[in-house]
N, C-alpha and C. Protein backbone atom coordinates (compact mmCIF):
# COMPACT_ATOMS: atom_id res chain seq x y z
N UNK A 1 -3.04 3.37 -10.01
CA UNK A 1 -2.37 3.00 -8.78
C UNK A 1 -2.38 1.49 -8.61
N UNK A 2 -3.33 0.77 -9.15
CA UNK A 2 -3.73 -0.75 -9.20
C UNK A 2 -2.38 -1.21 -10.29
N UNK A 3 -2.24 -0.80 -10.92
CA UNK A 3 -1.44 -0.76 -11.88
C UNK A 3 -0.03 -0.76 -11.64
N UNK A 4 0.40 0.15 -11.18
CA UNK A 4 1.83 -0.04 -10.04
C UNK A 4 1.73 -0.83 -9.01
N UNK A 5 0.41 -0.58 -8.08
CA UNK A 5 1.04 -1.92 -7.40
C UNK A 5 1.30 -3.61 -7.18
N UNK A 6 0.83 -3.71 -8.83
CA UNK A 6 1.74 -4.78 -8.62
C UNK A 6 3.01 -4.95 -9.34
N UNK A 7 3.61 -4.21 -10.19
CA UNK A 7 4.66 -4.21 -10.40
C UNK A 7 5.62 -4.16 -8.89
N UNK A 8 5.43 -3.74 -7.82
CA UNK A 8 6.06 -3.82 -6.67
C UNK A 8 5.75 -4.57 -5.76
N UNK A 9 5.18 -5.43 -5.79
CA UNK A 9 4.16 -6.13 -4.93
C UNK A 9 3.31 -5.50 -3.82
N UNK A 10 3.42 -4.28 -4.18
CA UNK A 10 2.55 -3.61 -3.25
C UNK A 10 0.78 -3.92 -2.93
N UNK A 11 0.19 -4.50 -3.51
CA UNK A 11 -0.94 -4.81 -2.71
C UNK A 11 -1.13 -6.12 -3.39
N UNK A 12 -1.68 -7.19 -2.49
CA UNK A 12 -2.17 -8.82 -2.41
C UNK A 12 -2.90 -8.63 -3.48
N UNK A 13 -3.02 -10.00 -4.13
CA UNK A 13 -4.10 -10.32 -4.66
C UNK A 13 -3.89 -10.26 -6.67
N UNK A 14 -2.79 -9.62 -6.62
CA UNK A 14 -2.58 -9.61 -8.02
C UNK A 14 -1.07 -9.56 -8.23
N UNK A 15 -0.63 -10.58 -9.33
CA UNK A 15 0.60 -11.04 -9.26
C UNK A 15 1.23 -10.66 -11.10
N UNK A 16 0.41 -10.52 -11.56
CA UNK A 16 0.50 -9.96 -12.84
C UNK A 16 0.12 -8.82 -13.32
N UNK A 17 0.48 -8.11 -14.81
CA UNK A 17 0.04 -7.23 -14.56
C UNK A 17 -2.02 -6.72 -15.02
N UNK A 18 -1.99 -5.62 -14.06
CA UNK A 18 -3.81 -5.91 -14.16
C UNK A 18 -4.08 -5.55 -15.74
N UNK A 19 -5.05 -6.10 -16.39
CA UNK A 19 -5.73 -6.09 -17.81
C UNK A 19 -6.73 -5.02 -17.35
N UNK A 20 -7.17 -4.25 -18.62
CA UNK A 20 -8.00 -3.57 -18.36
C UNK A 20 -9.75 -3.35 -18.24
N UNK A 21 -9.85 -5.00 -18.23
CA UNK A 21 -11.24 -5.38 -17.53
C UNK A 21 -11.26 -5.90 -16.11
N UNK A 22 -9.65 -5.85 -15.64
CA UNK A 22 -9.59 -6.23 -14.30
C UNK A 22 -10.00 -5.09 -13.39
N UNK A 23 -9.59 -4.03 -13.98
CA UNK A 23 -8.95 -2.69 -13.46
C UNK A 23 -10.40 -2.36 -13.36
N UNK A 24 -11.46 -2.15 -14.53
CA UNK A 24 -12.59 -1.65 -14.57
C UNK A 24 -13.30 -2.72 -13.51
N UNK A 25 -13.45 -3.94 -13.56
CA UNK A 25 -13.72 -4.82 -12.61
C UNK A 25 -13.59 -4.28 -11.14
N UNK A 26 -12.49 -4.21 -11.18
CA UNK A 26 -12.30 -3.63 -9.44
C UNK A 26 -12.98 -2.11 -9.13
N UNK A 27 -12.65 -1.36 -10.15
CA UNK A 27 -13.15 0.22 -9.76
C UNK A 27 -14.53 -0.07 -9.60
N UNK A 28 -15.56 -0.80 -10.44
CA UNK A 28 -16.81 -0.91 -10.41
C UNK A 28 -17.20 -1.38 -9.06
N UNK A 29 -16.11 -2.37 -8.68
CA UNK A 29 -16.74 -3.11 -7.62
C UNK A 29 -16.67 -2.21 -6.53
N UNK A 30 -15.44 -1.87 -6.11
CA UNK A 30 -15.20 -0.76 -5.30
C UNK A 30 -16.39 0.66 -5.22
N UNK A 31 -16.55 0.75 -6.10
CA UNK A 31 -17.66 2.17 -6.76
C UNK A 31 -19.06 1.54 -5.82
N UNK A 32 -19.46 0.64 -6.07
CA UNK A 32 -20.65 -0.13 -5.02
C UNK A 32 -20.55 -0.38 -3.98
N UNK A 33 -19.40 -1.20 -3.42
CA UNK A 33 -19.35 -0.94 -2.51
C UNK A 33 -19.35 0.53 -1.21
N UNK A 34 -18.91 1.50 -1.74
CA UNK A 34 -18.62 2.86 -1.17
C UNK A 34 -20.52 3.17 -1.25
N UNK A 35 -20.50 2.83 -2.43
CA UNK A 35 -22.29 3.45 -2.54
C UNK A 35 -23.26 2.58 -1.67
N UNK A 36 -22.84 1.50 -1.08
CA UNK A 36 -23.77 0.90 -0.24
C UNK A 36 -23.33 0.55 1.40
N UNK A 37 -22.47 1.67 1.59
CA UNK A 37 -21.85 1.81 2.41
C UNK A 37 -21.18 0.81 3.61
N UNK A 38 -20.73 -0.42 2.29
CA UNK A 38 -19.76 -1.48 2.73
C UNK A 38 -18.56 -1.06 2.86
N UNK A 39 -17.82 -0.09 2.52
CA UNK A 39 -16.53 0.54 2.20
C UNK A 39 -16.40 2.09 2.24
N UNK A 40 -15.05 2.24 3.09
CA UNK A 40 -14.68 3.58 2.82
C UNK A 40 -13.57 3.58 1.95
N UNK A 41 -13.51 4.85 1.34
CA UNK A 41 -11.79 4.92 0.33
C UNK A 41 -11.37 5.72 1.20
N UNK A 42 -10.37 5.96 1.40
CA UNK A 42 -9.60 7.25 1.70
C UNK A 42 -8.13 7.21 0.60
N UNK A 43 -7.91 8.62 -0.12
CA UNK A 43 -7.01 8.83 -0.98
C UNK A 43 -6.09 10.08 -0.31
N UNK A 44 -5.10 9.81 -0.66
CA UNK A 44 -4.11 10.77 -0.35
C UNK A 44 -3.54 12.14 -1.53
N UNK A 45 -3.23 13.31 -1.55
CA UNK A 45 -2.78 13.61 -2.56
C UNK A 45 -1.39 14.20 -2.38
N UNK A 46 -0.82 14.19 -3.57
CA UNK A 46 0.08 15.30 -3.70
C UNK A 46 0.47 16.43 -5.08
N UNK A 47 1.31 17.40 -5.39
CA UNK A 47 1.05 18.04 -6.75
C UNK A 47 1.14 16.89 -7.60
N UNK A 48 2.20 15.78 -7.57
CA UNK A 48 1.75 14.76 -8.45
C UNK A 48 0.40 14.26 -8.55
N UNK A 49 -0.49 14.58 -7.87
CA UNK A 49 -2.00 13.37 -8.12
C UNK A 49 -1.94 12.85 -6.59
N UNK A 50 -2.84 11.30 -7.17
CA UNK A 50 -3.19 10.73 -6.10
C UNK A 50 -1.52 9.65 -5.50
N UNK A 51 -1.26 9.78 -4.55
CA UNK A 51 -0.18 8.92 -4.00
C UNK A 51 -0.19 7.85 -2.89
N UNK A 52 -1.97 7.97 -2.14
CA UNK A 52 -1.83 7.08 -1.35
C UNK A 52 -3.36 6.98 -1.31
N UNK A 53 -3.77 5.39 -0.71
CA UNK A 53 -4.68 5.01 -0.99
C UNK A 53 -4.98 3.98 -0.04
N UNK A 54 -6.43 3.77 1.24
CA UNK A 54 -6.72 2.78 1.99
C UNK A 54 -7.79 2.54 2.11
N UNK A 55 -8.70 1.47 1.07
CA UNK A 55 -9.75 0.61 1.44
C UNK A 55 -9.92 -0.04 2.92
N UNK A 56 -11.14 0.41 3.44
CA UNK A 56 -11.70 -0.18 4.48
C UNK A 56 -13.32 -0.83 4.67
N UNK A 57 -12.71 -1.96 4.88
CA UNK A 57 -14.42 -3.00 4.23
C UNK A 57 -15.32 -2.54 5.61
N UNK A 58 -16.35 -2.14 6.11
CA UNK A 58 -17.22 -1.94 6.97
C UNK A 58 -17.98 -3.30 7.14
N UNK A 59 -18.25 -3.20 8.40
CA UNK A 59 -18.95 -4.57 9.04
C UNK A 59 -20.67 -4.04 9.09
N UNK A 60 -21.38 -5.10 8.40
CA UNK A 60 -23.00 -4.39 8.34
C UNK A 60 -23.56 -5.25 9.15
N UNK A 61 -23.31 -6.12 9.99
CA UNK A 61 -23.71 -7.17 11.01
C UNK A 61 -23.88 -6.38 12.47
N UNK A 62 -24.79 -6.41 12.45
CA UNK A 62 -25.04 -5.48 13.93
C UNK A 62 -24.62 -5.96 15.12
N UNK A 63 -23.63 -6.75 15.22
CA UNK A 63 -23.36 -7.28 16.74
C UNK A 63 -21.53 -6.77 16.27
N UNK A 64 -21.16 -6.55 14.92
CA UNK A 64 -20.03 -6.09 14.57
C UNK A 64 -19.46 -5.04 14.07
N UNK A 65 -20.21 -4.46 14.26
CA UNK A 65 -19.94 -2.36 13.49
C UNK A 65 -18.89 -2.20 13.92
N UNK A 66 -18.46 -2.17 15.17
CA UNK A 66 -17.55 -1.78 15.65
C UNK A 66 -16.11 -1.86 14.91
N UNK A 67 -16.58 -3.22 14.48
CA UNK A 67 -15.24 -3.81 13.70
C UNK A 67 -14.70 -3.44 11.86
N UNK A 68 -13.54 -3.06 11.67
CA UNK A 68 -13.58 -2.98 10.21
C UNK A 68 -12.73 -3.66 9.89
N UNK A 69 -12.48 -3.92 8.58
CA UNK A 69 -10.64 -4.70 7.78
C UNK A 69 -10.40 -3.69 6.89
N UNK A 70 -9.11 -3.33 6.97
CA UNK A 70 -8.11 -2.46 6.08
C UNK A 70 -8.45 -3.71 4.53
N UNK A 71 -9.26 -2.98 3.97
CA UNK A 71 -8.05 -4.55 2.18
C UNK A 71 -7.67 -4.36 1.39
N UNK A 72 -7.27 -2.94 1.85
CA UNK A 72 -5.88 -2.88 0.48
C UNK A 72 -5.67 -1.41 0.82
N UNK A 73 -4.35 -1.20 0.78
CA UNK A 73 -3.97 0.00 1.44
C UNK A 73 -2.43 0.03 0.36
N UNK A 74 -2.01 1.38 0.36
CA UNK A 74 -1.04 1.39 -0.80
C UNK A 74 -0.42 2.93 -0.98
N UNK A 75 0.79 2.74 -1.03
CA UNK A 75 1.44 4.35 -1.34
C UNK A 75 2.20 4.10 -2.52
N UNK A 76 2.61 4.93 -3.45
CA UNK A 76 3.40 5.17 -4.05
C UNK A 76 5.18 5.00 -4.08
N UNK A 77 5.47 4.37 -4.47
CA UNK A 77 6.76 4.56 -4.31
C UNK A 77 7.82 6.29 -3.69
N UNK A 78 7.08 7.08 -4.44
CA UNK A 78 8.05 8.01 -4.46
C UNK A 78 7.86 8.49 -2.55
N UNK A 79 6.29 7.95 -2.46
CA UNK A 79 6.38 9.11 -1.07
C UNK A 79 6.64 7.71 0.08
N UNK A 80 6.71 6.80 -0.43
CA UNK A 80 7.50 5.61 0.98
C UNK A 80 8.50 6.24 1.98
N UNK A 81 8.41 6.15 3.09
CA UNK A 81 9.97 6.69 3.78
C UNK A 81 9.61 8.13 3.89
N UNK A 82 8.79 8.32 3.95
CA UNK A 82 8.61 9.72 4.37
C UNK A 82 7.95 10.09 5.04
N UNK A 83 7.16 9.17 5.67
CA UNK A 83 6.48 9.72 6.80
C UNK A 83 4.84 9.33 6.56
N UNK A 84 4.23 9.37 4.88
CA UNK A 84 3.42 9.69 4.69
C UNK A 84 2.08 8.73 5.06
N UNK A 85 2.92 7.48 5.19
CA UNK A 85 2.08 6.10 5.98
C UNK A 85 1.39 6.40 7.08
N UNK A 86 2.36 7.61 8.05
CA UNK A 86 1.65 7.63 9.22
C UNK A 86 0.03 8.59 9.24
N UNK A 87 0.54 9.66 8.26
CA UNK A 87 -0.28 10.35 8.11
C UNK A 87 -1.93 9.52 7.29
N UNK A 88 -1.43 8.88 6.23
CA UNK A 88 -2.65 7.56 5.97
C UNK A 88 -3.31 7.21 7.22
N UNK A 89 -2.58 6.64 8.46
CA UNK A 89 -2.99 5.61 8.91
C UNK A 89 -4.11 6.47 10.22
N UNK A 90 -2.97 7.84 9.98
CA UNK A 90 -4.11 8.87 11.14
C UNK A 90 -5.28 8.92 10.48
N UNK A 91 -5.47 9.45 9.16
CA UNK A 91 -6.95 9.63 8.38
C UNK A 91 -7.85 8.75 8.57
N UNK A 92 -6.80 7.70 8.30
CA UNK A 92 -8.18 6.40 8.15
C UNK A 92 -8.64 6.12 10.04
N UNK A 93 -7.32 6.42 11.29
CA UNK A 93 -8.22 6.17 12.15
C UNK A 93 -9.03 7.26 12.40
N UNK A 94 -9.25 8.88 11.98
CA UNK A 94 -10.07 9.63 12.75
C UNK A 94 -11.15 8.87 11.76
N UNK A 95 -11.15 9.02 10.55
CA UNK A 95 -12.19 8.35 9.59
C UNK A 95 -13.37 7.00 10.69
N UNK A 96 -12.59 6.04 10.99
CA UNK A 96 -12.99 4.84 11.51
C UNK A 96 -13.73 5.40 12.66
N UNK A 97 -13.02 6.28 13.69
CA UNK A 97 -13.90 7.28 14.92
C UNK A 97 -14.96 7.90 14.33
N UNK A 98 -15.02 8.51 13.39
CA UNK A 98 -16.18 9.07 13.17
C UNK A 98 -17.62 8.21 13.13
N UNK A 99 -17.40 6.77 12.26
CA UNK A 99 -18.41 6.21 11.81
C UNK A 99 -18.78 4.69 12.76
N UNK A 100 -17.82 4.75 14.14
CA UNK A 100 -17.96 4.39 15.50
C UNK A 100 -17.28 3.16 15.04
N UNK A 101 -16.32 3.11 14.94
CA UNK A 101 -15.47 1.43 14.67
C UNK A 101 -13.81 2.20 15.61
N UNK A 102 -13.86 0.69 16.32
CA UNK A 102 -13.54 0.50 17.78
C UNK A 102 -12.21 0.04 17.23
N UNK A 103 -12.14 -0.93 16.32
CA UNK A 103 -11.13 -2.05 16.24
C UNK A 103 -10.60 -2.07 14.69
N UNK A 104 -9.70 -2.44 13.93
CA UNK A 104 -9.67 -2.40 12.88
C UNK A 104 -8.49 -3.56 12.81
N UNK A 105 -8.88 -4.12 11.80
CA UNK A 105 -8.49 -5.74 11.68
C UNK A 105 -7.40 -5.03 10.22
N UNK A 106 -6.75 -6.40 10.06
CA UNK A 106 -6.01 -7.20 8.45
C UNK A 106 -4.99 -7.82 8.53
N UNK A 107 -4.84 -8.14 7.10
CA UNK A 107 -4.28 -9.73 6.89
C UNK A 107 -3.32 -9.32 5.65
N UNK A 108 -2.33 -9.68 6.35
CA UNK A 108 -1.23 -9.57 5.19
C UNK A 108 -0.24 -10.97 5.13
N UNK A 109 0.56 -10.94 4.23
CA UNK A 109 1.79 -12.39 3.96
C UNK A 109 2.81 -11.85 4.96
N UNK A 110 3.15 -13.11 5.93
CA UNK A 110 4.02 -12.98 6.51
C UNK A 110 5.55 -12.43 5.51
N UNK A 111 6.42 -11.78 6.42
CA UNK A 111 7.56 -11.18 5.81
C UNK A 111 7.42 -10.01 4.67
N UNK A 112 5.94 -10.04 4.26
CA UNK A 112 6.02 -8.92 3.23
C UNK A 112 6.33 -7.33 4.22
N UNK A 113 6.30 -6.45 2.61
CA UNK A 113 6.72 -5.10 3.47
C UNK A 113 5.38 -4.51 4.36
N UNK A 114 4.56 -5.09 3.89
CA UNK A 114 2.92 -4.99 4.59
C UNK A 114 2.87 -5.26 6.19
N UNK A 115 3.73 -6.57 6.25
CA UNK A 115 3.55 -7.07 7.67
C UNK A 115 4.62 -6.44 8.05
N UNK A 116 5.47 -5.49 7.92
CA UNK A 116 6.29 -4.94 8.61
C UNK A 116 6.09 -3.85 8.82
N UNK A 117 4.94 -2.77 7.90
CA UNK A 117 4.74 -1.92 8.30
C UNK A 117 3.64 -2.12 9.47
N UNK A 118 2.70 -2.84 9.25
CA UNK A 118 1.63 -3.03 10.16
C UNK A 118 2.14 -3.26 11.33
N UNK A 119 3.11 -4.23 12.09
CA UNK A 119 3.84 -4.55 13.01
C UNK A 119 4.61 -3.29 13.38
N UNK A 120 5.00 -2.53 12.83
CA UNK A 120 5.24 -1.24 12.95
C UNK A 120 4.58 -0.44 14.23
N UNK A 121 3.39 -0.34 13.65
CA UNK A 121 2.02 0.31 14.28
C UNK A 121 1.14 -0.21 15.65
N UNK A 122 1.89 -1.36 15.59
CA UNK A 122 1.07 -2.29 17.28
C UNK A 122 0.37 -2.93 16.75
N UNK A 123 0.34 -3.46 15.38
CA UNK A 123 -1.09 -4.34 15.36
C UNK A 123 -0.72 -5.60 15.81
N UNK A 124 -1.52 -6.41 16.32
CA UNK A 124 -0.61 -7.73 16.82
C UNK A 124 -1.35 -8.72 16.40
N UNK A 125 -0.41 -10.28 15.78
CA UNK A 125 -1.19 -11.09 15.40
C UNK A 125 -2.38 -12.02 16.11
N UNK A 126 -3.49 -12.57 15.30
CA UNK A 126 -4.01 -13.50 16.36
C UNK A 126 -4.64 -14.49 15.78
N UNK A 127 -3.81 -14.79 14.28
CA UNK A 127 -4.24 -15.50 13.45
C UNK A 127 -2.94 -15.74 12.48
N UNK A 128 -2.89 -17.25 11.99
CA UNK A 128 -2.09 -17.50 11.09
C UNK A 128 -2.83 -18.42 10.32
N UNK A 129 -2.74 -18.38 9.06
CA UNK A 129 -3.20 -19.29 7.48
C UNK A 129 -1.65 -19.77 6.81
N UNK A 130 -1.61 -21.03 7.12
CA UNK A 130 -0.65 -21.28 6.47
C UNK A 130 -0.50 -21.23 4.81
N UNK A 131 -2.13 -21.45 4.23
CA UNK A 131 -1.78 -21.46 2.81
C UNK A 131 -2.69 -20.08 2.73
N UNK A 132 -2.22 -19.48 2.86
CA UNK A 132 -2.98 -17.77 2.86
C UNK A 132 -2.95 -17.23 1.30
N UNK A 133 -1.80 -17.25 0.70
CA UNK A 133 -1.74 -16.64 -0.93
C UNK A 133 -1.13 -17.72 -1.55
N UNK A 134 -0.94 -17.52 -3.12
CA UNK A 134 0.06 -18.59 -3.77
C UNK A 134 0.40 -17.30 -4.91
N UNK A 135 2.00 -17.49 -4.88
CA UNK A 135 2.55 -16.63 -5.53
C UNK A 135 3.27 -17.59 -6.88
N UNK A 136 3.18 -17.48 -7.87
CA UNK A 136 3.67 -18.42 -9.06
C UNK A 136 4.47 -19.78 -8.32
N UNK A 137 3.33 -20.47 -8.18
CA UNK A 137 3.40 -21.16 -7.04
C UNK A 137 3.79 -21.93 -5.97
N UNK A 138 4.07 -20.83 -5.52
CA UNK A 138 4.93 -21.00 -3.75
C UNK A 138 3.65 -20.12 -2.48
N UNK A 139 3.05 -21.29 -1.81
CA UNK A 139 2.30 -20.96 -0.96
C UNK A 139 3.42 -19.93 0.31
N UNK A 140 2.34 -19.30 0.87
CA UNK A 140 2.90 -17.94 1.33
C UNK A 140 1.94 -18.14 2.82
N UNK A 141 2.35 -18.22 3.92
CA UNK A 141 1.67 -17.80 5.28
C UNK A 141 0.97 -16.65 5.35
N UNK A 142 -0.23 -16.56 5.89
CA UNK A 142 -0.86 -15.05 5.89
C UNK A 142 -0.73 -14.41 7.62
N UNK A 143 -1.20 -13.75 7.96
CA UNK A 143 -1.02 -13.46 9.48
C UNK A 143 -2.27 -12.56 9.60
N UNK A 144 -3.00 -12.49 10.46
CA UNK A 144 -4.43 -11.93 10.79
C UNK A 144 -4.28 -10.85 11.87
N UNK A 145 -3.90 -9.66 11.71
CA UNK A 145 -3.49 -8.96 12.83
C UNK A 145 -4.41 -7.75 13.06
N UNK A 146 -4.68 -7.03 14.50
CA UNK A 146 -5.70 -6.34 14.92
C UNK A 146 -4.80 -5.39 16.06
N UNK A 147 -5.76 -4.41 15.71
CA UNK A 147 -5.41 -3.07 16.16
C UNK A 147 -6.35 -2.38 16.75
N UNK A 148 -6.64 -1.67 18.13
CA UNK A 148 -7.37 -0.83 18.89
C UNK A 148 -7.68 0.28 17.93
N UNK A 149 -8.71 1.00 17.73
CA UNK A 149 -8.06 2.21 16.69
C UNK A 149 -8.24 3.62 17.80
N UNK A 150 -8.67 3.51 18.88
CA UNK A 150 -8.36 4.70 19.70
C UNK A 150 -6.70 4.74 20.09
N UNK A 151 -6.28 3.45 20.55
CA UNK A 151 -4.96 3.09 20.45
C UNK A 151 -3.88 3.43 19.72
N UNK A 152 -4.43 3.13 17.94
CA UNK A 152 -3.54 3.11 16.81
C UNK A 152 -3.44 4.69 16.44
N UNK A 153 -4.70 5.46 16.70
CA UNK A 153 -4.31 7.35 16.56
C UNK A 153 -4.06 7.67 17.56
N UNK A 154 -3.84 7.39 18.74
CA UNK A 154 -2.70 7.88 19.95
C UNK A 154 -1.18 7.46 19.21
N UNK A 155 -0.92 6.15 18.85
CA UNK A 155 0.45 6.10 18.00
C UNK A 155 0.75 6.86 16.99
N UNK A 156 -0.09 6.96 16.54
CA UNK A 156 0.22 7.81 14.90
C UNK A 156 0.16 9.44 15.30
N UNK A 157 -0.42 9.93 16.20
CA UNK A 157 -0.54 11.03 16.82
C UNK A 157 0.47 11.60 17.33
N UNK A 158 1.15 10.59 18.33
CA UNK A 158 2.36 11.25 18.74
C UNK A 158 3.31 10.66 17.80
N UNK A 159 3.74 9.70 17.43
CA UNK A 159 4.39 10.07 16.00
C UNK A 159 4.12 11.05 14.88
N UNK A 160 2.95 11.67 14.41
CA UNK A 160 3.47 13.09 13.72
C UNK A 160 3.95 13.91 14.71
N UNK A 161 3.45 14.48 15.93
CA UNK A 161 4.07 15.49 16.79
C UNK A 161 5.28 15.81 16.47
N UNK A 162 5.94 14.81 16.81
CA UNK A 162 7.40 13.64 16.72
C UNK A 162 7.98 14.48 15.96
N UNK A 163 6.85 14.38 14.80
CA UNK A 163 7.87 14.38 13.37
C UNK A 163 7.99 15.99 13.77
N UNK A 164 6.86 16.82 14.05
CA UNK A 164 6.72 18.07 13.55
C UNK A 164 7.72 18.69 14.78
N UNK A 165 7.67 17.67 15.73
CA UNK A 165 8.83 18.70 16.95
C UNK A 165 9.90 17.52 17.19
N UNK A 166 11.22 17.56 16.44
CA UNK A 166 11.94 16.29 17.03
C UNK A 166 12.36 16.33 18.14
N UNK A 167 12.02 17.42 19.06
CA UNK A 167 12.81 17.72 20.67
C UNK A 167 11.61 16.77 21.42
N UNK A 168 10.82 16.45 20.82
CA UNK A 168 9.52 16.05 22.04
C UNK A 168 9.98 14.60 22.32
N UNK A 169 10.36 14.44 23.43
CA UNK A 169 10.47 13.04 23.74
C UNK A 169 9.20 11.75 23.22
N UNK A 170 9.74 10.66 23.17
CA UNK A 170 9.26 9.33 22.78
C UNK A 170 8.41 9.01 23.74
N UNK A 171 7.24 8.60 22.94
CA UNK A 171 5.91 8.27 24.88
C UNK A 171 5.32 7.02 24.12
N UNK A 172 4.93 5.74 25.04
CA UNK A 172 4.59 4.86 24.92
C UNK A 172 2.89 4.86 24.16
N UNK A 173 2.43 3.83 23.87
CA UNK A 173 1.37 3.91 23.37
C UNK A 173 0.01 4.05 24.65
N UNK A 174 0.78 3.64 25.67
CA UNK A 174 -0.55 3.66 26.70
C UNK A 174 -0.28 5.16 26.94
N UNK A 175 1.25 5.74 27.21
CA UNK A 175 1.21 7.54 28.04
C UNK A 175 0.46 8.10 27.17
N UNK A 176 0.81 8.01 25.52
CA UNK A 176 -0.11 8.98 24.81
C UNK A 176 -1.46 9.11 24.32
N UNK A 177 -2.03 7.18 24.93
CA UNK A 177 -3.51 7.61 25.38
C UNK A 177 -4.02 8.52 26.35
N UNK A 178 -3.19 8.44 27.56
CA UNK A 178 -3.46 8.63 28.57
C UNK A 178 -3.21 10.23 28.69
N UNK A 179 -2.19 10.65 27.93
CA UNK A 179 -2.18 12.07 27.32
C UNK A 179 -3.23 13.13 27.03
N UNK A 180 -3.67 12.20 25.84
CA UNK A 180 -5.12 12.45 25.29
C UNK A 180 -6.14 12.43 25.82
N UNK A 181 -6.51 11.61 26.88
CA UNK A 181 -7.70 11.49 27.60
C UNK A 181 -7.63 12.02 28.36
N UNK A 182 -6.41 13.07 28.68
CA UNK A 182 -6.64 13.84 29.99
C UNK A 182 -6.91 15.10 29.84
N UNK A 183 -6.82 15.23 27.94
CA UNK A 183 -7.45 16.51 28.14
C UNK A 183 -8.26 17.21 28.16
């Protein structure tokens, strides 16, 4: 999956294609992290295999649990446009509820398809890096954007409904907190 995404530019940080001590590099690192419970994975499947995929770095600073960063999150081409983002983004927030994180942060390149899906979702910026990435080199703006996550699975919540009943009218992100908490 590291592997495709950068042929699409689908996830930061790698602009070529990955070698296979990069690849082992990252799985290892990733593999420790999860084991020292700096990181969650969450993977998606389908009969093809794995198709979607969202690293979340955990905060071990005790005045910051609350808080996490998405760093690297990624679907497949085939299942884009289908809905299946939202369903990611529900997992990873009941995921984040479970293990008591309030807020969930990240940082993507302005204009990428990243910052458009995230902007999508309510995350809103509150940070800009002007020299954030360098892409064969042309510096790239980054944008630092944050999201409620009781907030962000009331959105993603009534957007599957949505999906699963298209008669159900459209409800704001505060009604379908307020939905939820009333019951």
């Amino acid at each position: 999956m590291l592997a495709a995404s950068v042929i699409d530019d689908g996830i930061l940080g790698f602009t070529e294609p990955v070698t296979p001590a990069q690849g082992v590099g990252f799985a290892e690192d990733l593999a420790r992290r999860v084991g020292t419970g700096e990181a969650l994975v969450l993977l998606g499947q389908d009969d093809e295999g794995v198709c979607a995929m969202c690293v979340v770095a955990l905060n071990s600073m005790p005045n910051c649990r609350h808080l996490s960063e998405v760093s690297k999150a990624y679907l497949r081409p085939r299942i884009r446009r289908t809905g299946a983002v939202i369903e990611l983004v529900f997992a990873v927030c009941e995921r984040l509820a479970d293990v008591g994180v309030e807020r969930v942060l990240i940082d993507v390149r302005e204009g990428s398809p990243a910052h458009r899906v995230w902007s999508g979702f309510g995350f809103t910026t509150y940070g800009v890096l002007d020299d954030y990435s360098r892409v064969r080199g042309i510096s790239h703006r980054g944008l630092y954007m944050t999201h409620a996550v009781s907030e962000l699975q009331a959105v993603t919540a009534d957007r599957l409904a949505r999906r699963a009943d298209p008669t159900r009218r459209h409800t704001t992100p505060q009604a379908a907190i307020a939905e939820r908490t009333s019951r």
